[in-house]
N, C-alpha and C. Protein backbone atom coordinates (compact mmCIF):
# COMPACT_ATOMS: atom_id res chain seq x y z
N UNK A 1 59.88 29.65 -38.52
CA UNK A 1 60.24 28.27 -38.68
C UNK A 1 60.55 28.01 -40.15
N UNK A 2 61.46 27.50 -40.15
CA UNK A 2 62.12 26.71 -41.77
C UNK A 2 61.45 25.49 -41.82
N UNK A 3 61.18 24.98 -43.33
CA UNK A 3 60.71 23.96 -43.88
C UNK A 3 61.29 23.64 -44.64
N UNK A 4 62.38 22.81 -44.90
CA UNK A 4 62.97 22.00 -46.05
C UNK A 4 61.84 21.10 -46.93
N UNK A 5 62.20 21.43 -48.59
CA UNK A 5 61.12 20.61 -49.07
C UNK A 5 62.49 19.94 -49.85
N UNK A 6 62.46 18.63 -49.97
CA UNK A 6 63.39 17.61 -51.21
C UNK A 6 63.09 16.54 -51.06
N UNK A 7 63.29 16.36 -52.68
CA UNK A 7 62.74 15.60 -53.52
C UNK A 7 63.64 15.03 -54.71
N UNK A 8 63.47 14.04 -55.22
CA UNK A 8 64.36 13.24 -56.22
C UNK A 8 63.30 13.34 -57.57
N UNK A 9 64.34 13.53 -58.51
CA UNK A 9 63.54 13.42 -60.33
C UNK A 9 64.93 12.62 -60.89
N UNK A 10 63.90 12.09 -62.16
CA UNK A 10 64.91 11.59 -62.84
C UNK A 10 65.23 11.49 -64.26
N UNK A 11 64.84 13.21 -64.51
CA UNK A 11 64.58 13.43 -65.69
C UNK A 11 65.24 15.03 -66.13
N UNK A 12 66.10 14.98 -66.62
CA UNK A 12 66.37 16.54 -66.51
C UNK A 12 64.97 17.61 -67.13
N UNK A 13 64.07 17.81 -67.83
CA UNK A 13 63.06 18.26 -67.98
C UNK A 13 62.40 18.64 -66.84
N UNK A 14 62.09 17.70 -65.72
CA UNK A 14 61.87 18.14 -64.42
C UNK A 14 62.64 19.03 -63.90
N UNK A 15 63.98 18.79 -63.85
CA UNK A 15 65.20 19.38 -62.91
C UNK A 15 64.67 21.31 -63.51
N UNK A 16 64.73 21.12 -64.81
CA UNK A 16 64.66 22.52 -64.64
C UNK A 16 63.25 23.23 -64.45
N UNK A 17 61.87 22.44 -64.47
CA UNK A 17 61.12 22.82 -64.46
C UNK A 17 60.97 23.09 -62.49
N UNK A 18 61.61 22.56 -61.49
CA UNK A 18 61.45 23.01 -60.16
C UNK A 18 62.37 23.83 -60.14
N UNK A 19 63.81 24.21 -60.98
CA UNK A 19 65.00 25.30 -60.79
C UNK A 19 64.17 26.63 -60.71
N UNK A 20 63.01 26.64 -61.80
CA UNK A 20 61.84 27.51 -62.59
C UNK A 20 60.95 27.91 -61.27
N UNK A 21 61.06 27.03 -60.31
CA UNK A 21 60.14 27.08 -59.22
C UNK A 21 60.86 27.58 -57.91
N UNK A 22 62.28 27.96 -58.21
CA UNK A 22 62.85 28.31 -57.24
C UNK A 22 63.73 27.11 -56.17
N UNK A 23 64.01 25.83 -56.63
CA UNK A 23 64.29 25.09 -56.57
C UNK A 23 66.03 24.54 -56.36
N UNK A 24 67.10 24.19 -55.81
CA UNK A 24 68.30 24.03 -56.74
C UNK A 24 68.59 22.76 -56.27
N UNK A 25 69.10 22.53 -57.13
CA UNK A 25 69.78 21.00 -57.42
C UNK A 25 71.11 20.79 -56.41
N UNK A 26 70.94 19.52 -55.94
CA UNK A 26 71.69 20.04 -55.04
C UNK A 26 72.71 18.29 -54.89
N UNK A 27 72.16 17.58 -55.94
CA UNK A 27 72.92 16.41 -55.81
C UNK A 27 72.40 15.61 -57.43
N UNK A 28 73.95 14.80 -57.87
CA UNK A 28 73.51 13.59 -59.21
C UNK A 28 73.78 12.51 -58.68
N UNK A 29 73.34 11.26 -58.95
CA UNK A 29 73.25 10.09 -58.61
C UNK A 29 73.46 9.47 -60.16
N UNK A 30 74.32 8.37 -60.47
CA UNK A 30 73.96 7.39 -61.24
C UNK A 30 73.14 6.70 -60.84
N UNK A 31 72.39 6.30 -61.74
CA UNK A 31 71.34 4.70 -61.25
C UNK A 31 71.55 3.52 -62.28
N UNK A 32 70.79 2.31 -62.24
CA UNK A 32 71.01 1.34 -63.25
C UNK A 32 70.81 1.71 -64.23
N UNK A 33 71.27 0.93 -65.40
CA UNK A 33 70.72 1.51 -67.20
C UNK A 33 71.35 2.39 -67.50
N UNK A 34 72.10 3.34 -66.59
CA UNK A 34 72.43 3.93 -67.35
C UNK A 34 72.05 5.79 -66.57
N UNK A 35 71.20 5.51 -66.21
CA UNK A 35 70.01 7.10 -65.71
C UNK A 35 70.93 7.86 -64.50
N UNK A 36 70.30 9.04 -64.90
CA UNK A 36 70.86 10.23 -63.32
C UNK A 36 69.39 10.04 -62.15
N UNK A 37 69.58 10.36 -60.98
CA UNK A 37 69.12 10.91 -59.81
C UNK A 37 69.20 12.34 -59.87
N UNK A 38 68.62 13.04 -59.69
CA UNK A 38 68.91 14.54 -59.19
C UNK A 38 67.72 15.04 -57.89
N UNK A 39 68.65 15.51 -57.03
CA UNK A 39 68.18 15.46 -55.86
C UNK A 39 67.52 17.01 -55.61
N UNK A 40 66.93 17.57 -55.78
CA UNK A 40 66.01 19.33 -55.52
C UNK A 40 65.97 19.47 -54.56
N UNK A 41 66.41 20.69 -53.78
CA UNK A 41 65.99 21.12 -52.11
C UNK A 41 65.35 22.39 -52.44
N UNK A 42 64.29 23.26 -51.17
CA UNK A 42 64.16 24.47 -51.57
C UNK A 42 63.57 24.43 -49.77
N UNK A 43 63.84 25.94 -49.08
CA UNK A 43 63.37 26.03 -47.69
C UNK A 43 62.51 26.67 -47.87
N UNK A 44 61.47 26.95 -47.05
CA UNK A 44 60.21 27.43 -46.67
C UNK A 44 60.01 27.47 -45.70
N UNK A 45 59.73 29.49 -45.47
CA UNK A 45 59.77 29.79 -44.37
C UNK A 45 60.22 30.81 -43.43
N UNK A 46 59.80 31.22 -42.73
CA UNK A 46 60.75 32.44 -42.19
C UNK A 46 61.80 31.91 -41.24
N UNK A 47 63.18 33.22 -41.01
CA UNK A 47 64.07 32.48 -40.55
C UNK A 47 64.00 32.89 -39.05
């Protein structure tokens, strides 16, 4: 069974600290002010 794990940061410092975790980025978002969204997926699991 597969397990999708995702999750939203909004800080690039994060972004690469879950890339680090095996992680990839898999979407940017503008937000108000000015800021990014970045969206992390990673599966878990056998296939």
């Amino acid at each position: 069974m597969i397990l999708p794990c995702v999750l939203d940061t909004d800080t690039e410092l994060k972004v690469k600290k879950y890339i680090s975790c095996g992680m990839k980025k898999t979407a940017e978002t503008s937000i108000k002010g000015g800021g990014m969204m970045y969206t992390m997926e990673r599966e878990f699991g056998d296939e």
